[in-house]
Every structure is written in structure tokens, then in C-alpha cells.
N, C-alpha and C. Protein backbone atom coordinates (compact mmCIF):
# COMPACT_ATOMS: atom_id res chain seq x y z
N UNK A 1 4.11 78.35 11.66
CA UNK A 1 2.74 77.89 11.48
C UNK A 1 2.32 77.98 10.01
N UNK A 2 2.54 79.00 9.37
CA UNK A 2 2.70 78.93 7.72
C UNK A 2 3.13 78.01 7.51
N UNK A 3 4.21 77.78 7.51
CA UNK A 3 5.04 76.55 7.02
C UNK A 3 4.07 75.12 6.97
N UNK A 4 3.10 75.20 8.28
CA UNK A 4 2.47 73.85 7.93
C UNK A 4 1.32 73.59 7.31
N UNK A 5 0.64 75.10 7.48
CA UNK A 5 -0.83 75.09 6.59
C UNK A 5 0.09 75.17 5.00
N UNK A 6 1.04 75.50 4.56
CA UNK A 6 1.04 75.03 3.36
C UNK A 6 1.93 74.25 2.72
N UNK A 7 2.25 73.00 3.62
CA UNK A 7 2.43 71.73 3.62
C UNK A 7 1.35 70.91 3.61
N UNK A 8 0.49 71.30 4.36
CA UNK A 8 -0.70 70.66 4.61
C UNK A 8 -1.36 70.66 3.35
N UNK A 9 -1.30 72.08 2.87
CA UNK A 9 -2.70 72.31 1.43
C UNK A 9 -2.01 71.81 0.45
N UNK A 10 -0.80 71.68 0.81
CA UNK A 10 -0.06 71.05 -1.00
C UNK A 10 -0.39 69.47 -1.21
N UNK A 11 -0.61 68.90 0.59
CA UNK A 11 -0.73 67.74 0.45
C UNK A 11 -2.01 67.12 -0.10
N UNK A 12 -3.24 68.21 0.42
CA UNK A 12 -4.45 68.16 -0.19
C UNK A 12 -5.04 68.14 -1.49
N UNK A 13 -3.75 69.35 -2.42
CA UNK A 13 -3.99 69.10 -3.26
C UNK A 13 -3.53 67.92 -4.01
N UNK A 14 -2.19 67.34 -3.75
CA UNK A 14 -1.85 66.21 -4.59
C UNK A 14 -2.28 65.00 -3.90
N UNK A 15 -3.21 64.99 -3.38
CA UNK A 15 -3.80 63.72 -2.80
C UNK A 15 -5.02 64.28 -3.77
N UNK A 16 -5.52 64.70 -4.23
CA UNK A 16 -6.78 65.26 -5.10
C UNK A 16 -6.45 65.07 -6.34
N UNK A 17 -4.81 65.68 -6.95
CA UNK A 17 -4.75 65.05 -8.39
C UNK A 17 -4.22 63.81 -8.74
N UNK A 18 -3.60 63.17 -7.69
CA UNK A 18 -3.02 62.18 -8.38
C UNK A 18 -3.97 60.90 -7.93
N UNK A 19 -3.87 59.87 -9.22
CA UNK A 19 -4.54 58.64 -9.18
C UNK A 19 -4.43 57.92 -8.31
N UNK A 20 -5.02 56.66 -7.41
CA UNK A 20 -4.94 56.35 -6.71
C UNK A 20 -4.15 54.76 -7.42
N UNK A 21 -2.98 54.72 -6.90
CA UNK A 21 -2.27 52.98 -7.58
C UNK A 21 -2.99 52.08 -6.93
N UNK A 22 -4.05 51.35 -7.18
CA UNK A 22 -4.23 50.01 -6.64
C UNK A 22 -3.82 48.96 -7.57
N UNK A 23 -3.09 47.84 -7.45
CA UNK A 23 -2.84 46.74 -8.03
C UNK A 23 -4.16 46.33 -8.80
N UNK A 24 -4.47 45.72 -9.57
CA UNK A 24 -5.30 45.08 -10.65
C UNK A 24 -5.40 44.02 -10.69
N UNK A 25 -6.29 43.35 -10.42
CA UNK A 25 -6.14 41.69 -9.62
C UNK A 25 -7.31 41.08 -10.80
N UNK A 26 -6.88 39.81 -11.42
CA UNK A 26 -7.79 39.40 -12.20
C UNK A 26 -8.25 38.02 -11.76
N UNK A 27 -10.00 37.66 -11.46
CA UNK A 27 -10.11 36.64 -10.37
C UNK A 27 -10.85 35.96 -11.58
N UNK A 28 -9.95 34.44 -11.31
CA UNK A 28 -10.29 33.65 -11.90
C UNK A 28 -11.11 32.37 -10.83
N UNK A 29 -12.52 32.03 -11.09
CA UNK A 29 -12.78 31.27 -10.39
C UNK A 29 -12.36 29.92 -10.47
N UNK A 30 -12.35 29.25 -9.03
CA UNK A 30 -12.05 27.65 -8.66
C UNK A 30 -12.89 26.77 -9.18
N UNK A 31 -12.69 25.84 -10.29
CA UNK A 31 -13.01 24.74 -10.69
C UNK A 31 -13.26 23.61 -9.76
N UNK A 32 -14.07 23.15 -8.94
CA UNK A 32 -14.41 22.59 -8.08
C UNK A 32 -14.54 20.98 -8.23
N UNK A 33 -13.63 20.37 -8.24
CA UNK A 33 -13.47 18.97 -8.79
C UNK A 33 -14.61 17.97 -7.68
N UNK A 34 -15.38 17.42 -8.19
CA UNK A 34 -16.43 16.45 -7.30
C UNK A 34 -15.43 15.17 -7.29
N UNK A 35 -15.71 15.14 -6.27
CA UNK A 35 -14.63 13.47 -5.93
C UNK A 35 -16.02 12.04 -6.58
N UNK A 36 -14.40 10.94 -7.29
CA UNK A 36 -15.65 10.56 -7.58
C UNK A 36 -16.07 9.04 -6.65
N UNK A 37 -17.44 9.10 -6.52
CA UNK A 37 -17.73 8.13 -5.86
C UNK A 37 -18.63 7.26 -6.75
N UNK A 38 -18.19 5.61 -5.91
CA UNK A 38 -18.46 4.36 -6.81
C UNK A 38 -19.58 4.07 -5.89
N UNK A 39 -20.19 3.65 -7.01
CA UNK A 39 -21.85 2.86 -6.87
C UNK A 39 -21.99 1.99 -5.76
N UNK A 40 -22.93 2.21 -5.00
CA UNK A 40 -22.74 1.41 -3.33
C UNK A 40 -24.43 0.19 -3.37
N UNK A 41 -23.46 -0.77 -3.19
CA UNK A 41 -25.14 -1.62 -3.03
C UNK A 41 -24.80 -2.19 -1.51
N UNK A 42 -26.38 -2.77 -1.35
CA UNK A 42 -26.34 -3.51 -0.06
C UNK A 42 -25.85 -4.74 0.25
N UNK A 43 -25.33 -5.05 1.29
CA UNK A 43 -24.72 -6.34 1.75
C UNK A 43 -25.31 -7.14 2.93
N UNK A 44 -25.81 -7.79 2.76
CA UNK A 44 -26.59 -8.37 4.27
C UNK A 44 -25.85 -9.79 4.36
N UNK A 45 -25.40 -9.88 5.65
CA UNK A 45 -24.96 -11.33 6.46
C UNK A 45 -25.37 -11.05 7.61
N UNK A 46 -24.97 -12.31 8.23
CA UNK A 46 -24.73 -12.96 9.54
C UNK A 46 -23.89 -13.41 9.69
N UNK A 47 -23.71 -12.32 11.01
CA UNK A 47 -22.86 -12.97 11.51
C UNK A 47 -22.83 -13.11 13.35
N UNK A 48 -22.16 -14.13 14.09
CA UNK A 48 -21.64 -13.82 15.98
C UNK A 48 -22.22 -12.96 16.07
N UNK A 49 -23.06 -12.89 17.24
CA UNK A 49 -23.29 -11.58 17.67
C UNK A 49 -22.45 -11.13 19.27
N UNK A 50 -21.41 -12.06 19.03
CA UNK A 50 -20.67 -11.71 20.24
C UNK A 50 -19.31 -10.94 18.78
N UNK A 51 -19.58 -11.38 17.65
CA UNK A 51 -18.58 -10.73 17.02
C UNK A 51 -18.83 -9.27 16.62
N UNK A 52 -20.11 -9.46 16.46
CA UNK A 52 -20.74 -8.00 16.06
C UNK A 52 -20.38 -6.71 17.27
N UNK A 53 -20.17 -7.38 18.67
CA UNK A 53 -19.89 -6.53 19.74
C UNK A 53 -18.74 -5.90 19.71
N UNK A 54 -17.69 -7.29 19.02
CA UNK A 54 -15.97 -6.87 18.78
C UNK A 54 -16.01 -5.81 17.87
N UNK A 55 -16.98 -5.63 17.11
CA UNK A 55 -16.62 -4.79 15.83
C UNK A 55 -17.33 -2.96 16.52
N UNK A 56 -18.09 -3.20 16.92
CA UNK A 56 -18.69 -1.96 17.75
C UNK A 56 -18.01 -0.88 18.63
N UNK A 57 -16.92 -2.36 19.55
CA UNK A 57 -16.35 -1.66 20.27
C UNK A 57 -15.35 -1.10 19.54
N UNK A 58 -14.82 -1.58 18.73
CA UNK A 58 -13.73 -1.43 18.06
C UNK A 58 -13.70 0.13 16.64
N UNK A 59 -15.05 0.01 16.26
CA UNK A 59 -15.24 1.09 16.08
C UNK A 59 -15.60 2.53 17.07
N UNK A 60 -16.22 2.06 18.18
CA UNK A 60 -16.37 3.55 18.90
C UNK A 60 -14.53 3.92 19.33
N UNK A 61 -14.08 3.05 19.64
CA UNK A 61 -12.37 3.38 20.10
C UNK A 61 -11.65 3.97 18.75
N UNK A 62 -11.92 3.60 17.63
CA UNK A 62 -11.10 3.72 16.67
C UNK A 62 -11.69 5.44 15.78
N UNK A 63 -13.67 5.48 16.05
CA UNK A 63 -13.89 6.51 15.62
C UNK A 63 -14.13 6.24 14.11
N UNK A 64 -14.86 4.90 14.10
CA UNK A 64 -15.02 4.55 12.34
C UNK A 64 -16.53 3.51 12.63
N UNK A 65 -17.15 3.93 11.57
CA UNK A 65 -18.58 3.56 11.58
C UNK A 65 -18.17 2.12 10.91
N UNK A 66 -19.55 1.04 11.58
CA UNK A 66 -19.29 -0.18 10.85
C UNK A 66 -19.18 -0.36 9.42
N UNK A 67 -19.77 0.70 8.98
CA UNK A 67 -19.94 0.66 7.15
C UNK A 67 -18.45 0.25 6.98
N UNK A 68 -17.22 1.18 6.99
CA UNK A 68 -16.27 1.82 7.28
C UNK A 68 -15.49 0.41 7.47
N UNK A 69 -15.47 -0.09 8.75
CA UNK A 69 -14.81 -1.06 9.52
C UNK A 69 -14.82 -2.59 8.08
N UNK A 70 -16.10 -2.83 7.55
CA UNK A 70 -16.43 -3.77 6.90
C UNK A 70 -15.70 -3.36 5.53
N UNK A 71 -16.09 -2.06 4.70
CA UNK A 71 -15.52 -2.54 3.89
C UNK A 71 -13.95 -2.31 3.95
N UNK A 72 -12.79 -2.23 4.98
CA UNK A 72 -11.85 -2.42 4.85
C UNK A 72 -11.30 -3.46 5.43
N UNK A 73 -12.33 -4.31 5.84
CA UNK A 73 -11.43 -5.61 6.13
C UNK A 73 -11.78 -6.72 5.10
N UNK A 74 -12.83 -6.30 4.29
CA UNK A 74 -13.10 -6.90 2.74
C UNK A 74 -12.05 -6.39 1.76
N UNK A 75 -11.81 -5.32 1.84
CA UNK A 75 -10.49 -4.75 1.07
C UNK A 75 -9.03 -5.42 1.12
N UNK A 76 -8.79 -5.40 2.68
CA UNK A 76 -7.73 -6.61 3.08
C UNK A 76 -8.24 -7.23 2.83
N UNK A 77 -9.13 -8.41 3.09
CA UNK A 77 -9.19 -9.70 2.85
C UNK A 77 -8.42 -9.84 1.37
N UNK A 78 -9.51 -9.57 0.29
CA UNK A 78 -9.03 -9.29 -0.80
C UNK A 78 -7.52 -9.03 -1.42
N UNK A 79 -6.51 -8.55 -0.67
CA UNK A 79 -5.63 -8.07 -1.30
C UNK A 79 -4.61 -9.48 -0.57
N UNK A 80 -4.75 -9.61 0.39
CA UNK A 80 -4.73 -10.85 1.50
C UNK A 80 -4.43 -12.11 0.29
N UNK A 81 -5.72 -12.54 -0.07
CA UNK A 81 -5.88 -13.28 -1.16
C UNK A 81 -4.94 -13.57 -2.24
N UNK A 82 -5.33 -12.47 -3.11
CA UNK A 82 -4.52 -11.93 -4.06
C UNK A 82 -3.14 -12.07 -4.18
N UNK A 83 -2.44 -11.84 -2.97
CA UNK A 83 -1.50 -11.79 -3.11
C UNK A 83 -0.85 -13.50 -2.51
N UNK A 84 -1.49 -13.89 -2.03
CA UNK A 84 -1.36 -15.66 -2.04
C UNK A 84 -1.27 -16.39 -3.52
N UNK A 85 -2.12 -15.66 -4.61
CA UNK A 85 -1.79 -16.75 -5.80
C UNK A 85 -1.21 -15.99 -6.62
């Protein structure tokens, strides 16, 4: 039983003198890059309104708002084009 009370107190004491090692961590903060976004104007047509239905449905199935739907089939169109001449 000696034996462990002064195992025990030796441990007390060198848990008392010696420093505690924690690693040293130097925090550099995240530079937070803003994505950049291009200037949006309005577009108004007409168009079918039996086409306007195709595009509705086609967005609730697909999970893409008409904004969305329009300008990527102006995007194709465009590249569509383009690549004809």
C-alpha cells in the first residue's frame, strides 16, 4: 500500500512541474471568394401558352425554375448557332 501512495504522490508532483505540451496552432483566416455574378436584366415575350405548360411541367420534373430553364435553352440556342457558321 506504500508502494502506491508514493507512486501516486510522485505522480502528483510531476504532473504539477512539468509543462503541459500542447501543439501551437497558428489560425489563419479563410479568404472568402464572392462568386462573381453578371448583371441580369429583364426579358419579356410571348409566347404558346400550351408551350408555357411544356416548360412548367418540365421544370417541376426536372427541379429547375423557369428563369433557369430559359436561360439555358438561349445558351444552347446560341452555341447551336454559332457553331453552324
Amino acid at each position: 500500500m506504500q508502494d502506491y501512495k508514493s507512486k501516486l504522490g510522485s505522480l502528483a508532483d510531476k504532473l504539477k512541474n512539468d509543462q503541459p505540451k500542447t501543439p501551437i496552432q497558428e489560425v489563419h483566416p479563410v479568404k472568402a471568394t464572392t462568386p462573381i455574378k453578371s448583371v441580369e436584366v429583364q426579358l419579356n415575350t410571348w409566347i404558346p401558352k400550351s408551350l408555357l405548360k411544356r416548360i412548367k411541367a418540365y421544370g417541376l420534373e426536372q427541379d429547375l425554375s423557369l428563369k433557369e430553364i430559359n436561360i439555358q435553352a438561349l445558351e444552347l440556342f446560341l452555341e447551336y448557332e454559332n457553331k453552324g457558321k
